[in-house]
N, C-alpha and C. Protein backbone atom coordinates (compact mmCIF):
# COMPACT_ATOMS: atom_id res chain seq x y z
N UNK A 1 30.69 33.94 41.39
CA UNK A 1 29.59 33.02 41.66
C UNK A 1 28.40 33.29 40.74
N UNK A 2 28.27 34.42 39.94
CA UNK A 2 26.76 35.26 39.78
C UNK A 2 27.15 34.07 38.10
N UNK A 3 28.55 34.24 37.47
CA UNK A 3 28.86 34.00 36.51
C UNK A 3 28.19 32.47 36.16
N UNK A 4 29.22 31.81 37.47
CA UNK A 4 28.56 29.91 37.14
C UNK A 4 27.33 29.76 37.03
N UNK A 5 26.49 30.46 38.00
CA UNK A 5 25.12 30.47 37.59
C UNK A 5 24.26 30.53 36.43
N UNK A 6 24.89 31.97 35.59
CA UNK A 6 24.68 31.97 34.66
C UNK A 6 25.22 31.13 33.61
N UNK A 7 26.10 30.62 33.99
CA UNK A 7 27.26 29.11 32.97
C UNK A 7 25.88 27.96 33.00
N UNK A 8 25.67 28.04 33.80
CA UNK A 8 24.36 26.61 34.40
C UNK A 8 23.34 26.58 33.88
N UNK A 9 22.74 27.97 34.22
CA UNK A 9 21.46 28.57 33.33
C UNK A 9 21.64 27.78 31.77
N UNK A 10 22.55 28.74 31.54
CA UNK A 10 22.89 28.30 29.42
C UNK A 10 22.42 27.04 29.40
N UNK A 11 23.82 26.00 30.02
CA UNK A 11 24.00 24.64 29.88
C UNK A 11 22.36 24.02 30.11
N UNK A 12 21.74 24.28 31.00
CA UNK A 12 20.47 23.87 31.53
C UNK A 12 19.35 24.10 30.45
N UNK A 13 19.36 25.33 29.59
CA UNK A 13 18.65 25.88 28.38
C UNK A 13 18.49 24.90 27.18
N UNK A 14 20.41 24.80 27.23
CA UNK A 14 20.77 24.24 26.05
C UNK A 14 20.00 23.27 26.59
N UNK A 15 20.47 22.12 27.18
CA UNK A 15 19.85 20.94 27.00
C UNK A 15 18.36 20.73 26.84
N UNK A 16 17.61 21.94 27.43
CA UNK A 16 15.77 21.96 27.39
C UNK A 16 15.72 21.78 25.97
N UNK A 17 16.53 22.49 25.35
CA UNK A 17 16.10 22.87 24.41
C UNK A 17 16.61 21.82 22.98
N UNK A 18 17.77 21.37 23.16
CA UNK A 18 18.20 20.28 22.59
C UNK A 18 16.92 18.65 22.64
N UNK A 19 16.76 18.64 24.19
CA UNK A 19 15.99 17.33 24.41
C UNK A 19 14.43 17.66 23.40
N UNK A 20 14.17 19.09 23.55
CA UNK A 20 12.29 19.17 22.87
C UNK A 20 12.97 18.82 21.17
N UNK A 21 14.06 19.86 20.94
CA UNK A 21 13.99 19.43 19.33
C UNK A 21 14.31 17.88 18.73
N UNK A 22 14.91 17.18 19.71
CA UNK A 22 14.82 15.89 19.24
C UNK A 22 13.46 14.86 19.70
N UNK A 23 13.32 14.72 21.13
CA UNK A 23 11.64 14.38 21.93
C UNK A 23 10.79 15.11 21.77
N UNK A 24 10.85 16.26 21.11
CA UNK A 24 9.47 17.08 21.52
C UNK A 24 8.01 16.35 20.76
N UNK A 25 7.32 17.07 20.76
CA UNK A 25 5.55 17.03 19.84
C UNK A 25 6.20 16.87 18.61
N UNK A 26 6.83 17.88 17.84
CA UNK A 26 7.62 18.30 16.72
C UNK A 26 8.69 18.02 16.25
N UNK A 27 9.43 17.16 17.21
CA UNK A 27 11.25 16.47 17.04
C UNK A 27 11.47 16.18 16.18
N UNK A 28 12.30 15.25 16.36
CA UNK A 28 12.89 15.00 14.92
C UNK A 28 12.71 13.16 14.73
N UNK A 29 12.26 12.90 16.21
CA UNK A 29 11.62 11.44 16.28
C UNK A 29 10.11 11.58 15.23
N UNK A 30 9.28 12.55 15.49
CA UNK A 30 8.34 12.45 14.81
C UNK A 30 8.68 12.80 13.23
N UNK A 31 9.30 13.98 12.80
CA UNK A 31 10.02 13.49 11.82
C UNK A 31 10.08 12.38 11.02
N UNK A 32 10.91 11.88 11.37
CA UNK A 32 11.54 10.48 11.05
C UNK A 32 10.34 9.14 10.56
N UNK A 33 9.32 9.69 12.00
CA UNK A 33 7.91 8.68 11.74
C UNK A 33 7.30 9.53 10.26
N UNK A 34 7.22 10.99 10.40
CA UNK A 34 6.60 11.34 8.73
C UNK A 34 6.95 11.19 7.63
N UNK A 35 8.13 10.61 8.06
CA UNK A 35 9.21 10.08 6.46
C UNK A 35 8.77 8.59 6.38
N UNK A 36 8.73 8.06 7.45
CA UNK A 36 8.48 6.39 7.22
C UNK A 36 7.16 6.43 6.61
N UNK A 37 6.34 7.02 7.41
CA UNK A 37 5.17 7.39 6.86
C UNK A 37 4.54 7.47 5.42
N UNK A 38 5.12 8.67 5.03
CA UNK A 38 5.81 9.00 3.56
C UNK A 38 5.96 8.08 2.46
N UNK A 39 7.47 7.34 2.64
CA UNK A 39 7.60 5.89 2.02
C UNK A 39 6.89 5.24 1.95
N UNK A 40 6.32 4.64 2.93
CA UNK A 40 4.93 3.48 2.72
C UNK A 40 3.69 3.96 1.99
N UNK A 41 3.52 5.23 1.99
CA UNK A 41 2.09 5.48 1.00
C UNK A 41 2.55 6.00 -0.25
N UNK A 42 3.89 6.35 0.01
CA UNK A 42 4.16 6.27 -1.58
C UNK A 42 4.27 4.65 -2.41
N UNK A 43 4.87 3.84 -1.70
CA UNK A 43 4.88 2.38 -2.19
C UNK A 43 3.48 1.81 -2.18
N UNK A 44 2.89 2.26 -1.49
CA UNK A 44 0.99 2.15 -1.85
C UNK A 44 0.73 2.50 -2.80
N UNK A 45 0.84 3.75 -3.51
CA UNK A 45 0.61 4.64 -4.26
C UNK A 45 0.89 3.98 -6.01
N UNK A 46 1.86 3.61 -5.83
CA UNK A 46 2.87 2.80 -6.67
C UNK A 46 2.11 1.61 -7.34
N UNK A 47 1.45 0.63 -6.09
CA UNK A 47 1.03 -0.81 -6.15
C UNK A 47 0.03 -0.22 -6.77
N UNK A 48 -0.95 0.58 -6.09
CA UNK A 48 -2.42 1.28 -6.87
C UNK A 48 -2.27 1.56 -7.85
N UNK A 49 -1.36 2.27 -8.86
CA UNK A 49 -1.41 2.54 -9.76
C UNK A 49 -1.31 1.36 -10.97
N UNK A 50 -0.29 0.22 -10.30
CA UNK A 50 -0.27 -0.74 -11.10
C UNK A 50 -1.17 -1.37 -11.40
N UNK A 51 -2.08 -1.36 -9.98
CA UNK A 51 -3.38 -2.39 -10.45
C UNK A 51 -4.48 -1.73 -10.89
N UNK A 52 -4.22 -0.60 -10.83
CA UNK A 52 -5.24 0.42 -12.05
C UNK A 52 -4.93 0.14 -13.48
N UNK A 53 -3.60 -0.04 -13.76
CA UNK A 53 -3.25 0.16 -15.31
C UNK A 53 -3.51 -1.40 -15.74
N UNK A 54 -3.12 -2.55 -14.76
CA UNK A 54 -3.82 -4.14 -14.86
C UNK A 54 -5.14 -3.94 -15.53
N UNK A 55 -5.91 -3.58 -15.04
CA UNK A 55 -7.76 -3.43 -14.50
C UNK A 55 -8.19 -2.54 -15.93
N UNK A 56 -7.40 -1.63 -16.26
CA UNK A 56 -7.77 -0.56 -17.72
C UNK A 56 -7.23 -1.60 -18.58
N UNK A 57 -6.18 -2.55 -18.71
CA UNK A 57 -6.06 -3.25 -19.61
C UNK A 57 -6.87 -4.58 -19.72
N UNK A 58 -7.63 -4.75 -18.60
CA UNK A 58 -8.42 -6.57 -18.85
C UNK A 58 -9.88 -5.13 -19.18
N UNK A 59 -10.19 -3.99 -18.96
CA UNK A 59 -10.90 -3.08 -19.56
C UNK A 59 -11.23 -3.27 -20.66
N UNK A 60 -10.29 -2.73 -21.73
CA UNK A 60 -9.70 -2.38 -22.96
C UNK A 60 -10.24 -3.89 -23.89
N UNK A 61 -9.86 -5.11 -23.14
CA UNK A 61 -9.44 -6.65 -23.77
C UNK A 61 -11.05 -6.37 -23.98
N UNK A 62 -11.91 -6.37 -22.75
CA UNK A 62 -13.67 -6.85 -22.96
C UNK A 62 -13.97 -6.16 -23.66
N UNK A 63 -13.86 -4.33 -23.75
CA UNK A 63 -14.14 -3.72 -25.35
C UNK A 63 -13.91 -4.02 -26.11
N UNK A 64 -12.55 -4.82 -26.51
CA UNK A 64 -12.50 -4.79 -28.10
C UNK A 64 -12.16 -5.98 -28.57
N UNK A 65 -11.84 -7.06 -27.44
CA UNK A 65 -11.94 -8.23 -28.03
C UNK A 65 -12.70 -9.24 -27.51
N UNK A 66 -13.64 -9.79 -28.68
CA UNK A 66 -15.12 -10.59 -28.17
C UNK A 66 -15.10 -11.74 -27.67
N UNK A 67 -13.69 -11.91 -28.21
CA UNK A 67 -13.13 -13.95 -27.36
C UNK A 67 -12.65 -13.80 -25.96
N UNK A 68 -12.05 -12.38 -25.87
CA UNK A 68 -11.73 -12.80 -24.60
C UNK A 68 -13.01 -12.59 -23.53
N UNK A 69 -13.68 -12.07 -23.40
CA UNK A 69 -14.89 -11.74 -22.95
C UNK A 69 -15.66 -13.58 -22.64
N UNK A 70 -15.79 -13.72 -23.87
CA UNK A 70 -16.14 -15.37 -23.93
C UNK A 70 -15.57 -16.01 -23.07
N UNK A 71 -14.16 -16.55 -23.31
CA UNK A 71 -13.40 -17.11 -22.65
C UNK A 71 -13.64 -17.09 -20.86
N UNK A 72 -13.77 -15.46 -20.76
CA UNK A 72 -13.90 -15.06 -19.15
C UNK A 72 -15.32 -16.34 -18.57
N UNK A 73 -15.87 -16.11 -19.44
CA UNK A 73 -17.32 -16.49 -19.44
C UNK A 73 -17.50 -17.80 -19.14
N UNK A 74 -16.36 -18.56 -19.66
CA UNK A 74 -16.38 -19.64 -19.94
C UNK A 74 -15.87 -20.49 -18.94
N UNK A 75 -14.52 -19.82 -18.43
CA UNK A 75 -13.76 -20.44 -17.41
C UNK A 75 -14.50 -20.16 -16.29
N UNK A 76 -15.11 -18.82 -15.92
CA UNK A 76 -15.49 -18.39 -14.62
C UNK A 76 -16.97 -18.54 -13.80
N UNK A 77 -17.63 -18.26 -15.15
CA UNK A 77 -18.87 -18.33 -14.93
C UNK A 77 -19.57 -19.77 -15.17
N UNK A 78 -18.97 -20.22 -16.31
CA UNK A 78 -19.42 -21.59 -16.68
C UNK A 78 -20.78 -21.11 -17.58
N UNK A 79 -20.29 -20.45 -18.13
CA UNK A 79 -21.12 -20.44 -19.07
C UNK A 79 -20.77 -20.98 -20.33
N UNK A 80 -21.95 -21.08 -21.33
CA UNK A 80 -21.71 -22.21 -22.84
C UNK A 80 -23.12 -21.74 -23.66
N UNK A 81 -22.28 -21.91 -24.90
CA UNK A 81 -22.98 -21.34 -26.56
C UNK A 81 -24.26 -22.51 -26.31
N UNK A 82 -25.47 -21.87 -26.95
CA UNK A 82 -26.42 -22.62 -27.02
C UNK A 82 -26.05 -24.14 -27.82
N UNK A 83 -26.94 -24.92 -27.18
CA UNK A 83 -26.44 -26.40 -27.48
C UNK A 83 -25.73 -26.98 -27.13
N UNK A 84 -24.75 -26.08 -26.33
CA UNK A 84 -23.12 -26.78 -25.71
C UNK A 84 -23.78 -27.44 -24.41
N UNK A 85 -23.19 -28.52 -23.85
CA UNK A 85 -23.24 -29.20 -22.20
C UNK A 85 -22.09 -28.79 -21.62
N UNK A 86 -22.59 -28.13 -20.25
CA UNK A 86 -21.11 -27.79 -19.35
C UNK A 86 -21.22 -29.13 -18.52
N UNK A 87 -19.70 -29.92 -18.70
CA UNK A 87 -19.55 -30.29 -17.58
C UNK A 87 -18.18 -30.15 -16.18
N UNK A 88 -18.80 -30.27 -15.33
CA UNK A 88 -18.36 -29.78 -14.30
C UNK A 88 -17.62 -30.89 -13.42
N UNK A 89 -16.22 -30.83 -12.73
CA UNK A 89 -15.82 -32.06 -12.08
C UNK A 89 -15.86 -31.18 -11.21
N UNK A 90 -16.03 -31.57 -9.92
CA UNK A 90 -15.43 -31.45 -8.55
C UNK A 90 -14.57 -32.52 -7.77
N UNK A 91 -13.62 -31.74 -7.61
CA UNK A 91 -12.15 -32.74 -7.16
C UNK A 91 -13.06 -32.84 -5.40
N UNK A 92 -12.36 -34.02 -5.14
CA UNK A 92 -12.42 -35.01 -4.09
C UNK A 92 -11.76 -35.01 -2.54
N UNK A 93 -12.64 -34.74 -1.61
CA UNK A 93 -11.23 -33.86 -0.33
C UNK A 93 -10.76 -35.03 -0.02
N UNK A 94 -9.16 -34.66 0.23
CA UNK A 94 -8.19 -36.01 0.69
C UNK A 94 -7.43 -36.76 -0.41
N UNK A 95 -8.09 -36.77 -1.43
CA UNK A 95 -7.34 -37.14 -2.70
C UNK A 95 -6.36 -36.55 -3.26
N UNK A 96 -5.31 -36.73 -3.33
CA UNK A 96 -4.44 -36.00 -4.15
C UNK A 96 -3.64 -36.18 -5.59
């Protein structure tokens, strides 16, 4: 009898101890969330970098080239070389 007890005990251990390393604070569920985790700020990481190296290259264009700078100027701002007339349409709501 003293034996099964102790058979029970184990079995009863094991499983405490099985259920924390997979449910616990520390499991392997949370785990799993620090890997997903992981992935996604590395694929952040990724996008950021791209639109850093975008951003150093429209950089690079306004240092060293004077048209495109203009151009920016031109489309965005509406701006124009002395003497020039900007004109401006505004499209029509409902019209297509």
């Amino acid at each position: 009898m003293k034996r099964y007890k102790w058979v029970l005990l184990g079995i009863a251990l094991s499983l405490l101890i099985i259920y924390n390393v997979v449910f616990g604070d520390y499991g392997l569920r949370y785990i799993y969330k620090l890997d997903a985790d992981y992935r996604n700020l590395v694929v952040n990481v990724l996008n950021l970098k791209q639109k850093n190296k975008t951003i150093e290259q429209k950089i690079n264009l306004f240092q060293e080239d004077d048209s495109f700078a203009e151009k920016v100027g031109r489309e965005q701002c509406g701006l124009a070389k002395p003497g020039e007339v900007v004109y401006k349409i505004k499209k029509l709501e409902g019209n297509d």
